[in-house]
N, C-alpha and C. Protein backbone atom coordinates (compact mmCIF):
# COMPACT_ATOMS: atom_id res chain seq x y z
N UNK A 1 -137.99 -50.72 -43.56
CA UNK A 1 -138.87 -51.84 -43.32
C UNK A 1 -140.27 -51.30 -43.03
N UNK A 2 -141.23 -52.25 -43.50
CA UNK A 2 -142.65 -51.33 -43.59
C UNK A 2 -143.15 -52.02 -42.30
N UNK A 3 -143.95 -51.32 -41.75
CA UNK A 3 -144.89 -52.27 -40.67
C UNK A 3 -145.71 -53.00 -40.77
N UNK A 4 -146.11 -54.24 -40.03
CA UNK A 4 -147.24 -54.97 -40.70
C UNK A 4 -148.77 -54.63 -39.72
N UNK A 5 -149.48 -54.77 -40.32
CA UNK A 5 -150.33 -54.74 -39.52
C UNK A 5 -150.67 -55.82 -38.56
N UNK A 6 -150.84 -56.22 -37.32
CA UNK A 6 -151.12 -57.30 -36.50
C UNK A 6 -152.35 -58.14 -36.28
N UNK A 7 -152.33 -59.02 -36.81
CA UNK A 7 -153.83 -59.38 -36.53
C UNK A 7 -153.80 -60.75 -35.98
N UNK A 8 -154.16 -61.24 -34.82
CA UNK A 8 -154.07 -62.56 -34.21
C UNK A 8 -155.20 -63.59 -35.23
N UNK A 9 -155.12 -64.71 -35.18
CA UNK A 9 -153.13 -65.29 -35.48
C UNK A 9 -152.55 -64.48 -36.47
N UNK A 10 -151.67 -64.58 -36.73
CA UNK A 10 -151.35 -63.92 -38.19
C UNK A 10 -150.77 -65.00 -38.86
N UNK A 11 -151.34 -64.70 -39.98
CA UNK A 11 -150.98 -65.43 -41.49
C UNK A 11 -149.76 -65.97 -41.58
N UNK A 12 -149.63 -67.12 -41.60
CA UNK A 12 -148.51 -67.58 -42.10
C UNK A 12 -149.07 -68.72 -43.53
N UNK A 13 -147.46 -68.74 -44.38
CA UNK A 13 -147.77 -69.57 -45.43
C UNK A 13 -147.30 -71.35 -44.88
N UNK A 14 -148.21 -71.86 -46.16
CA UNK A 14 -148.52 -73.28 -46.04
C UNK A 14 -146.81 -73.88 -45.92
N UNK A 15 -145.94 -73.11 -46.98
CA UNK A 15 -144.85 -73.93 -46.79
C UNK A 15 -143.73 -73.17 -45.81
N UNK A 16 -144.30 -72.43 -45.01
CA UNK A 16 -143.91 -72.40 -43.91
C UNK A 16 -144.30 -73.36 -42.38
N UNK A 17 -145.47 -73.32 -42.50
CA UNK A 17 -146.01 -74.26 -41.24
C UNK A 17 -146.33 -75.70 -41.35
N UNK A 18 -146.12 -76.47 -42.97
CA UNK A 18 -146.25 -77.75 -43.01
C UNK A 18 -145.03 -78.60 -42.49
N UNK A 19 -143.80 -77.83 -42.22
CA UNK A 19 -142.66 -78.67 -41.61
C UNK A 19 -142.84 -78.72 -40.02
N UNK A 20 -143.47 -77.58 -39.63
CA UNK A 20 -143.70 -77.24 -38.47
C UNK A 20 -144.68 -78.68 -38.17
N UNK A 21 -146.10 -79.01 -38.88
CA UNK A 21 -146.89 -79.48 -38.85
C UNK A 21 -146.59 -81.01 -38.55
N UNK A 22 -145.64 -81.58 -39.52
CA UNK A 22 -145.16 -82.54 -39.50
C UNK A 22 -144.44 -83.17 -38.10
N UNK A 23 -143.40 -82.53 -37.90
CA UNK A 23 -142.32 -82.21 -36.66
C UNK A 23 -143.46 -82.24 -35.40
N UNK A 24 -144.53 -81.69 -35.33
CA UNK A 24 -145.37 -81.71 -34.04
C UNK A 24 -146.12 -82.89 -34.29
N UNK A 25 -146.67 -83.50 -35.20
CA UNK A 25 -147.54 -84.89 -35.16
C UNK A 25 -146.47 -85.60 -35.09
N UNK A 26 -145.31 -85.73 -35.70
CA UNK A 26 -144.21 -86.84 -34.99
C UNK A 26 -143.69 -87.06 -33.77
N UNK A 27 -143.80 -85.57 -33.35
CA UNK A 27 -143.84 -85.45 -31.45
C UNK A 27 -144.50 -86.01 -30.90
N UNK A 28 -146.00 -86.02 -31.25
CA UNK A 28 -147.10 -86.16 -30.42
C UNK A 28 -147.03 -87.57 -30.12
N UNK A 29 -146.76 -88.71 -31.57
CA UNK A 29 -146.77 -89.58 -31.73
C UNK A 29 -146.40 -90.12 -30.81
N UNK A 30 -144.67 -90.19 -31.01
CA UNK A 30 -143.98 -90.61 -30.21
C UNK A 30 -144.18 -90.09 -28.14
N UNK A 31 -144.71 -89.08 -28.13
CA UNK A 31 -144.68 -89.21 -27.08
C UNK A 31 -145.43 -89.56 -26.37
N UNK A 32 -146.88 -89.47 -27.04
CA UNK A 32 -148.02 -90.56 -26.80
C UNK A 32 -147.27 -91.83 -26.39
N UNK A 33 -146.76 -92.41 -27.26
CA UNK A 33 -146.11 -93.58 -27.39
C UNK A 33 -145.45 -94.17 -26.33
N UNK A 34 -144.60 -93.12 -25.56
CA UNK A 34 -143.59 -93.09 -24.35
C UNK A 34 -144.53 -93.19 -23.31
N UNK A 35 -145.77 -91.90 -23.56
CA UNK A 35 -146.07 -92.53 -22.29
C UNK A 35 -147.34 -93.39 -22.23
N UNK A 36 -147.58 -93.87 -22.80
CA UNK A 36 -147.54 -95.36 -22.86
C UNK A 36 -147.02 -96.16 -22.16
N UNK A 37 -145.95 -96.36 -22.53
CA UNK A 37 -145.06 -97.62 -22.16
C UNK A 37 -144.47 -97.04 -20.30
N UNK A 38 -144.77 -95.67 -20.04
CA UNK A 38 -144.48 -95.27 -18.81
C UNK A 38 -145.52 -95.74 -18.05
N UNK A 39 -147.20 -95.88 -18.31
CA UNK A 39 -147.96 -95.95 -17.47
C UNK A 39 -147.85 -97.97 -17.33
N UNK A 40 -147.61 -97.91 -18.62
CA UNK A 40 -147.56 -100.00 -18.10
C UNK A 40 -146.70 -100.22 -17.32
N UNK A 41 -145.27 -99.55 -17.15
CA UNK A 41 -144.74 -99.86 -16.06
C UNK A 41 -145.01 -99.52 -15.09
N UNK A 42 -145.59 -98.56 -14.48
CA UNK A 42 -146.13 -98.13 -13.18
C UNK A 42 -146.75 -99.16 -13.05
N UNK A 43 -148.07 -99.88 -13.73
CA UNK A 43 -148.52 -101.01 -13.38
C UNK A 43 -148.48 -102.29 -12.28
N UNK A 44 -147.28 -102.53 -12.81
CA UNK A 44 -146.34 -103.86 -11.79
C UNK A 44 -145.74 -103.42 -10.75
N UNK A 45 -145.45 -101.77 -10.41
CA UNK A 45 -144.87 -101.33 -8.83
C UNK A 45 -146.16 -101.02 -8.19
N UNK A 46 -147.33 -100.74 -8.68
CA UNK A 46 -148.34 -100.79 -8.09
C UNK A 46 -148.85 -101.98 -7.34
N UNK A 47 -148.78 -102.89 -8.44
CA UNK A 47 -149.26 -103.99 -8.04
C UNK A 47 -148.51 -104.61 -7.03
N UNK A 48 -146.63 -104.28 -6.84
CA UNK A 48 -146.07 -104.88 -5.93
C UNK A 48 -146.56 -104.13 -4.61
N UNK A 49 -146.34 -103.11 -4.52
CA UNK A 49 -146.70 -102.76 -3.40
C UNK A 49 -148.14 -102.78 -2.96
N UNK A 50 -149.43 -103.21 -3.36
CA UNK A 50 -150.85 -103.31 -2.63
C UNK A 50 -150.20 -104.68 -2.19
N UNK A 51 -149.99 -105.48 -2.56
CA UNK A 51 -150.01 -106.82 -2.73
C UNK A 51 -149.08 -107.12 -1.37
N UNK A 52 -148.14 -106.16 -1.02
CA UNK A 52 -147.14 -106.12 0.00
C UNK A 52 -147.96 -105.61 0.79
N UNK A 53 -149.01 -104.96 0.76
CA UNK A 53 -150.13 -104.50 1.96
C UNK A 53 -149.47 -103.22 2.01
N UNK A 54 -149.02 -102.55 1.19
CA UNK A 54 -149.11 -100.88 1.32
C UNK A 54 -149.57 -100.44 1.14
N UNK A 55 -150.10 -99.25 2.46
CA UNK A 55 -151.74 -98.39 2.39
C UNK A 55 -151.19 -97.30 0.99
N UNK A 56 -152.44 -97.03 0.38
CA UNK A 56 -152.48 -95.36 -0.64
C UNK A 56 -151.33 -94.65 -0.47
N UNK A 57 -151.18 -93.78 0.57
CA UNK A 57 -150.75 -92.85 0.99
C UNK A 57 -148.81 -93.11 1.10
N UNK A 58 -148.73 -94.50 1.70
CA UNK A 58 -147.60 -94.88 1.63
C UNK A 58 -146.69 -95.25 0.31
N UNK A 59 -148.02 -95.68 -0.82
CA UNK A 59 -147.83 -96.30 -1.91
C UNK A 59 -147.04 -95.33 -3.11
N UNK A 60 -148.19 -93.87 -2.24
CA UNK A 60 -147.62 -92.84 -3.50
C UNK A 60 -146.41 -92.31 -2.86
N UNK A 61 -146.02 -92.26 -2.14
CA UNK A 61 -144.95 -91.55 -1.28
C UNK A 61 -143.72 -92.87 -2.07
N UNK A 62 -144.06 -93.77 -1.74
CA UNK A 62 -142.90 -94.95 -2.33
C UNK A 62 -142.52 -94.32 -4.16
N UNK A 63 -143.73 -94.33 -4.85
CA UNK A 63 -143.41 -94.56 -6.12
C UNK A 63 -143.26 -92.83 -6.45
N UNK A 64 -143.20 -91.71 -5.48
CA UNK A 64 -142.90 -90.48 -6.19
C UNK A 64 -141.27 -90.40 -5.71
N UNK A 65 -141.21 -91.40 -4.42
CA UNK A 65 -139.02 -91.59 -4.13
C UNK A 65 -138.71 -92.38 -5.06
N UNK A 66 -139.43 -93.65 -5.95
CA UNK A 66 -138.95 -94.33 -7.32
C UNK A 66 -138.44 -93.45 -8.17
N UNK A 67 -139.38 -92.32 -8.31
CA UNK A 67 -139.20 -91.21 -9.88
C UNK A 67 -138.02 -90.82 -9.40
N UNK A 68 -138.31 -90.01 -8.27
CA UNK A 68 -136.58 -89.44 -8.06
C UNK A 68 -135.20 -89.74 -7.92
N UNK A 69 -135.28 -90.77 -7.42
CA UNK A 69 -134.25 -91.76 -7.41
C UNK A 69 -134.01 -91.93 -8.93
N UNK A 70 -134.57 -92.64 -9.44
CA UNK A 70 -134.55 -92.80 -11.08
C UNK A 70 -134.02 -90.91 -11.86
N UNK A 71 -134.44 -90.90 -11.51
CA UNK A 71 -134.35 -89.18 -11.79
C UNK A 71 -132.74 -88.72 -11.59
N UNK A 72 -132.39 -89.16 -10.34
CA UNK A 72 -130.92 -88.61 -9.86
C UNK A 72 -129.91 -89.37 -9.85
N UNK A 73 -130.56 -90.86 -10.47
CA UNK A 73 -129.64 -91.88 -11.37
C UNK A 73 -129.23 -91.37 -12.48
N UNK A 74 -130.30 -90.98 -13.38
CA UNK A 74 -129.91 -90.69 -14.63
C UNK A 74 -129.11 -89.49 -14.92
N UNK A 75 -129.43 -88.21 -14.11
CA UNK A 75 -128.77 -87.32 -14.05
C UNK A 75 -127.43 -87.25 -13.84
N UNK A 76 -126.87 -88.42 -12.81
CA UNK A 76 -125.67 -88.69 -12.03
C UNK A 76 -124.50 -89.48 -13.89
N UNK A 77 -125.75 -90.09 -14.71
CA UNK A 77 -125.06 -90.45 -15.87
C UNK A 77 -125.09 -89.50 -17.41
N UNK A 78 -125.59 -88.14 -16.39
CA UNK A 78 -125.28 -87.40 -17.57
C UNK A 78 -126.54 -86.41 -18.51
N UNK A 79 -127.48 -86.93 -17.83
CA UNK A 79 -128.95 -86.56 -18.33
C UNK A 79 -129.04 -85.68 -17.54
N UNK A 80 -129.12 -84.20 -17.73
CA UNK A 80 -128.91 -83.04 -16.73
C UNK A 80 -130.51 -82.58 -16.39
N UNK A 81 -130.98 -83.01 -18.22
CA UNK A 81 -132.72 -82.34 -17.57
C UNK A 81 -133.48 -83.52 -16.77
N UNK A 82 -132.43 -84.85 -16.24
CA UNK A 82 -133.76 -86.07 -15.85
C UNK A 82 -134.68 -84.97 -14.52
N UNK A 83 -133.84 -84.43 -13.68
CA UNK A 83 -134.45 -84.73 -12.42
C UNK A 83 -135.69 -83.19 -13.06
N UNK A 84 -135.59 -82.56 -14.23
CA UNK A 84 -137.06 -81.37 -13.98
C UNK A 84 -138.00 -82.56 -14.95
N UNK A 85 -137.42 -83.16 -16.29
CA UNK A 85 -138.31 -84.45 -16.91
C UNK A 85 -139.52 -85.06 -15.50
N UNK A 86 -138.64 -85.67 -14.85
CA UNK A 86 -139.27 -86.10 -13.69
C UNK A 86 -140.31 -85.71 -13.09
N UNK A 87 -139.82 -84.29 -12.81
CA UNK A 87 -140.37 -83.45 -11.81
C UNK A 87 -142.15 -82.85 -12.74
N UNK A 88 -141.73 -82.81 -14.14
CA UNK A 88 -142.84 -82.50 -14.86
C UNK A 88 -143.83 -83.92 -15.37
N UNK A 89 -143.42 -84.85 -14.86
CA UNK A 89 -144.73 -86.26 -15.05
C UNK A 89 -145.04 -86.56 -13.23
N UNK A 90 -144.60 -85.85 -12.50
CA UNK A 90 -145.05 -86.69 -11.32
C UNK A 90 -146.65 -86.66 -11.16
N UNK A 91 -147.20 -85.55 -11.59
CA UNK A 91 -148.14 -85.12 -11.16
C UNK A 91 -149.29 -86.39 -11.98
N UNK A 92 -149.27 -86.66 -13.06
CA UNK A 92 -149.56 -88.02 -14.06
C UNK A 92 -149.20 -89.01 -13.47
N UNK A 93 -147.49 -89.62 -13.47
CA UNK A 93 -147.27 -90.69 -12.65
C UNK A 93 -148.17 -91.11 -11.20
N UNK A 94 -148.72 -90.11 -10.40
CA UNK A 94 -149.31 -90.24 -9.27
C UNK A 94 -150.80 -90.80 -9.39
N UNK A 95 -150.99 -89.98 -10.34
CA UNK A 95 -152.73 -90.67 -10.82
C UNK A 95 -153.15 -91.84 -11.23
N UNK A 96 -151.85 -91.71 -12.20
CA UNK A 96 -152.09 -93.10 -12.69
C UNK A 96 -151.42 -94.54 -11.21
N UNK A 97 -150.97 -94.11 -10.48
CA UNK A 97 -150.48 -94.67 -9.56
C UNK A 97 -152.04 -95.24 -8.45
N UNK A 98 -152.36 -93.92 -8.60
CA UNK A 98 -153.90 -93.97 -7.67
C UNK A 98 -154.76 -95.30 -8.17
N UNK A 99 -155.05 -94.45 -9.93
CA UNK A 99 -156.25 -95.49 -10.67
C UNK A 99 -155.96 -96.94 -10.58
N UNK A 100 -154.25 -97.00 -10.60
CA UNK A 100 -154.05 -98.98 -10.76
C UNK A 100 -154.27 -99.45 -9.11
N UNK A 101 -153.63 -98.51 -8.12
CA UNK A 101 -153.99 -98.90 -6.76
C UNK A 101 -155.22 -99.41 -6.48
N UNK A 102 -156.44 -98.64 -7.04
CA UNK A 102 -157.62 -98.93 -6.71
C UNK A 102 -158.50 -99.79 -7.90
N UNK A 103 -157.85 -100.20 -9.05
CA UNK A 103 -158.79 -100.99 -9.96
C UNK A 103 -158.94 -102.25 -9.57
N UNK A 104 -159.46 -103.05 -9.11
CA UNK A 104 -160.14 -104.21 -9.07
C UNK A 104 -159.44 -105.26 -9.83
């Protein structure tokens, strides 16, 4: 086997990386998509709890025990990666938790 020479990136062919290409804009899509539909629901637990007169601080503490709970539901039915899934949007879920807390 000969050696190649290395050169960052290295060359790859078109009909090698157009399946690749495909497969990642259908990812993106869809997961754009998901979360989406994740931040509209945060929406309405936001809104329940200001509305219930829960300060910030209490608000995010409530809706980061929602994720987990949800998290160790799903896991309990079999979804082994829910509770790291979880664990890798809290940091998003929280913000967006903040921005609806405080929009007008």
């Amino acid at each position: 086997m000969q050696a190649v020479e290395l050169t960052l990136p290295f060359p790859m062919p078109s009909e090698t990386t157009r399946p690749f290409g495909i497969a990642l804009h259908d990812a993106v899509r869809s997961s754009l998509e998901s979360m989406d539909e994740l931040h509209e629901c945060i929406i309405p637990c936001v809104h329940f709890l200001r509305s219930a007169g829960v300060g910030p601080a209490q608000m995010i503490l409530t809706m980061k025990d929602c994720v987990r709970q949800s998290a160790l539901k799903r896991r309990a039915l079999g979804h082994e990666f829910a509770v790291m899934n979880a664990d890798q949007l809290m940091e998003q879920i929280v913000k967006w938790a903040i921005v609806e807390y405080y929009r007008s």
